[in-house]
Protein backbone atom coordinates (compact mmCIF):
# COMPACT_ATOMS: atom_id res chain seq x y z
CA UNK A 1 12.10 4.37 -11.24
CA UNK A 2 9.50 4.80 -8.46
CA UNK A 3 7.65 2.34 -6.52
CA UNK A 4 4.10 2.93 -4.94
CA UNK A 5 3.20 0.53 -2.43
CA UNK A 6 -0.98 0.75 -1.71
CA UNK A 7 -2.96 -0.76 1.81
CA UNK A 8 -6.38 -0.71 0.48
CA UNK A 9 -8.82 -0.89 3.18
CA UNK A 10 -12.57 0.34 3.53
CA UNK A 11 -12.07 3.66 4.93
CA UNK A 12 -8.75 4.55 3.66
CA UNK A 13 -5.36 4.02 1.29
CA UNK A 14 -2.41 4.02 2.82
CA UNK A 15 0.17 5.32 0.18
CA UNK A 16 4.38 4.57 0.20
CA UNK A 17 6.39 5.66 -1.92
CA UNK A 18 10.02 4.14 -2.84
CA UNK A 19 13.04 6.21 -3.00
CA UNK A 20 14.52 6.34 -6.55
CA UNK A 21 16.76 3.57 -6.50
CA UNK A 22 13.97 1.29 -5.25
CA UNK A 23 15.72 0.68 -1.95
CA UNK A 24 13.74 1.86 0.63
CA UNK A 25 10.45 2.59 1.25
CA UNK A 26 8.68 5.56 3.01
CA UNK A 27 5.33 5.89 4.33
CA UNK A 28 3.87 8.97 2.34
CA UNK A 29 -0.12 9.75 3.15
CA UNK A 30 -3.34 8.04 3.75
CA UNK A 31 -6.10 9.27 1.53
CA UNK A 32 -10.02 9.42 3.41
CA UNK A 33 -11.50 7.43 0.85
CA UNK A 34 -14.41 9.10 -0.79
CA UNK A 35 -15.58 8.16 -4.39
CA UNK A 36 -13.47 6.52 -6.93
CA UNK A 37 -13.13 9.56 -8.99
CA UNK A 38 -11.26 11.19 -6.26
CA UNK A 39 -9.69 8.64 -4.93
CA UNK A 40 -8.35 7.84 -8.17
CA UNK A 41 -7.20 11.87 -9.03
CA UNK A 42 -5.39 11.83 -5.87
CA UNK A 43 -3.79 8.56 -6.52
CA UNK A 44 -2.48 10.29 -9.76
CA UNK A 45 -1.52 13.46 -8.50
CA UNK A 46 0.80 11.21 -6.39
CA UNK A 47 2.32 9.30 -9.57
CA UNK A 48 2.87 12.27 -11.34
CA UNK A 49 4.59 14.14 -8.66
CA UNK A 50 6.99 11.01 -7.27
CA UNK A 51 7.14 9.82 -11.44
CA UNK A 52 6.09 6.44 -10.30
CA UNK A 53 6.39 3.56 -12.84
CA UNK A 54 4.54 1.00 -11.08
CA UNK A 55 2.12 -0.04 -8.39
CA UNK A 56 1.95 -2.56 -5.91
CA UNK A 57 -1.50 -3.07 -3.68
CA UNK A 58 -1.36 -5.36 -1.01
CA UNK A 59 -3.50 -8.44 -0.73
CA UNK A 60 -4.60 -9.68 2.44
CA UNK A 61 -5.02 -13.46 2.42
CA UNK A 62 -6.29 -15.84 5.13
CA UNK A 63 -3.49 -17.58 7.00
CA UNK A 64 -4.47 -20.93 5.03
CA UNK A 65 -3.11 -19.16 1.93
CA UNK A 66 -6.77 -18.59 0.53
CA UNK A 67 -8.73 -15.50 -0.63
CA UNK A 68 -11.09 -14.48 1.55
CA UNK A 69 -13.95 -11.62 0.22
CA UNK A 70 -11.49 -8.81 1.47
CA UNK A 71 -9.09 -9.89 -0.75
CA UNK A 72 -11.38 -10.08 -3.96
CA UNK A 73 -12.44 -6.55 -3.11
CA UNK A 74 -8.47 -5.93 -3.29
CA UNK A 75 -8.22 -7.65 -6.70
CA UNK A 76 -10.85 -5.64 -8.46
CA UNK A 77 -8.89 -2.28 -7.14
CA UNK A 78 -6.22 -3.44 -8.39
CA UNK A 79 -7.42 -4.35 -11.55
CA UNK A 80 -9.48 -0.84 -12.02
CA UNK A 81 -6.24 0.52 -11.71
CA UNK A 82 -4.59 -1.36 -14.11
CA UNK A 83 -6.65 -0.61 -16.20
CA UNK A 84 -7.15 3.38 -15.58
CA UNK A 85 -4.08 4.01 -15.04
CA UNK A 86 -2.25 1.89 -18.17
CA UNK A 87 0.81 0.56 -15.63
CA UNK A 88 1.82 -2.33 -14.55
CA UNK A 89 0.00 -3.06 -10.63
CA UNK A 90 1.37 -6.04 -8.99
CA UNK A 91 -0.39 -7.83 -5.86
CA UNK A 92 1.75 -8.26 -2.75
CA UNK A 93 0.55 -10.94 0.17
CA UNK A 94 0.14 -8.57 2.65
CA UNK A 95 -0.41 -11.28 5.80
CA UNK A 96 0.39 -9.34 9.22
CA UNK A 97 1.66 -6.21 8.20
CA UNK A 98 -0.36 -3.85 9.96
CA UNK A 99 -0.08 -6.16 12.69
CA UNK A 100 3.66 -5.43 12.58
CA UNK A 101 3.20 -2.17 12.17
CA UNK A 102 0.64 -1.70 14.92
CA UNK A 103 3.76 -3.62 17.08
CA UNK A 104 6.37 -1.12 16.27
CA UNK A 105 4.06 2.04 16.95
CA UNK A 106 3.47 0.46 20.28
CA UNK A 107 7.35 -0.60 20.90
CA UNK A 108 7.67 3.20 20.16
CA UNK A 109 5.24 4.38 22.46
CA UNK A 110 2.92 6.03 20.05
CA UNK A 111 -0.19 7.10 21.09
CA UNK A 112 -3.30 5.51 20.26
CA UNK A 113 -4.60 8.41 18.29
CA UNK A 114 -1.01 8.93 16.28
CA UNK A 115 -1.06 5.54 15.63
CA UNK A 116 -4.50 5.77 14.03
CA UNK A 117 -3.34 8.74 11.84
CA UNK A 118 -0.37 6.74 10.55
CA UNK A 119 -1.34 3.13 10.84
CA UNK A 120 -2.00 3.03 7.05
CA UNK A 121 0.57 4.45 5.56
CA UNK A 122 3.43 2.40 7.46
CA UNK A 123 1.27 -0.94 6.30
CA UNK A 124 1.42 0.50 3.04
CA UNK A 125 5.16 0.99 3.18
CA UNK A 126 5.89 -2.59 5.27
CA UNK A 127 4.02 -4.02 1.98
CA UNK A 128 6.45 -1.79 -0.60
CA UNK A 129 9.49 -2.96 1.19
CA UNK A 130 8.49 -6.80 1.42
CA UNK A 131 7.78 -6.52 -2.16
CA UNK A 132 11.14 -4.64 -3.28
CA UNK A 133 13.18 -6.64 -0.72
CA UNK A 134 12.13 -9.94 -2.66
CA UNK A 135 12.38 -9.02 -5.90
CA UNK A 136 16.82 -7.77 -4.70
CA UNK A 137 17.10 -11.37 -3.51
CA UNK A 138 16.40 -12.75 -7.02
């Protein structure tokens, strides 16, 4: 059973994937977002070839613990892909991640255009691990 953790944002999707036990995850691609119809193919091409069994898109809430407009924008995706895809998409509070990613890139000396490149996808994974992390605690 696969995990895909999602950072939706307005120019790209960062994608994770989780390794088969659900342990760890791993920062797999960001997809150039185009139309939905793509988007959407290339999202499944991804399920089908890491057999993932469910979704989790991260949802960026103010620091008051509101929903701002970017996070309503998150809620619909998630909900078209509910609903496209016919598996279960769960929303993770995604407060600070690429902040924290954005720190480690730096403690690691990335450059500023690597970072760019793979700013996405390590949000996207920071989200899938905060999410699979919780749910081992229970």
């Amino acid at each position: 059973m696969r995990l895909m953790g999602l950072d939706y944002g307005d120019k790209t999707i960062g994608v994770a994937v989780s390794d088969e036990l659900g342990w760890t995850a791993q920062g797999l691609e960001v997809i150039r977002r185009s139309t939905q119809e793509r988007d959407l193919g290339r999202l499944r091409e991804l399920i089908q070839q890491y057999t993932v069994t469910e979704i989790v898109v991260g949802l960026p809430k103010n620091m008051n613990n509101t929903i701002g407009p970017r996070g309503e924008i998150c809620i619909a995706f998630a909900e078209g892909l509910k609903e496209s895809l016919q598996m279960p998409v769960h929303l993770w509070d995604e407060r600070l991640t690429t902040v924290s990613a954005q720190r480690t890139l730096l403690e690691a000396d990335v450059s500023r255009r690597k970072r760019k490149q793979v700013i996405d996808k390590m949000a996207a994974a920071l989200i899938l691990q905060n999410y699979m992390d919780s749910k081992s605690k229970r």
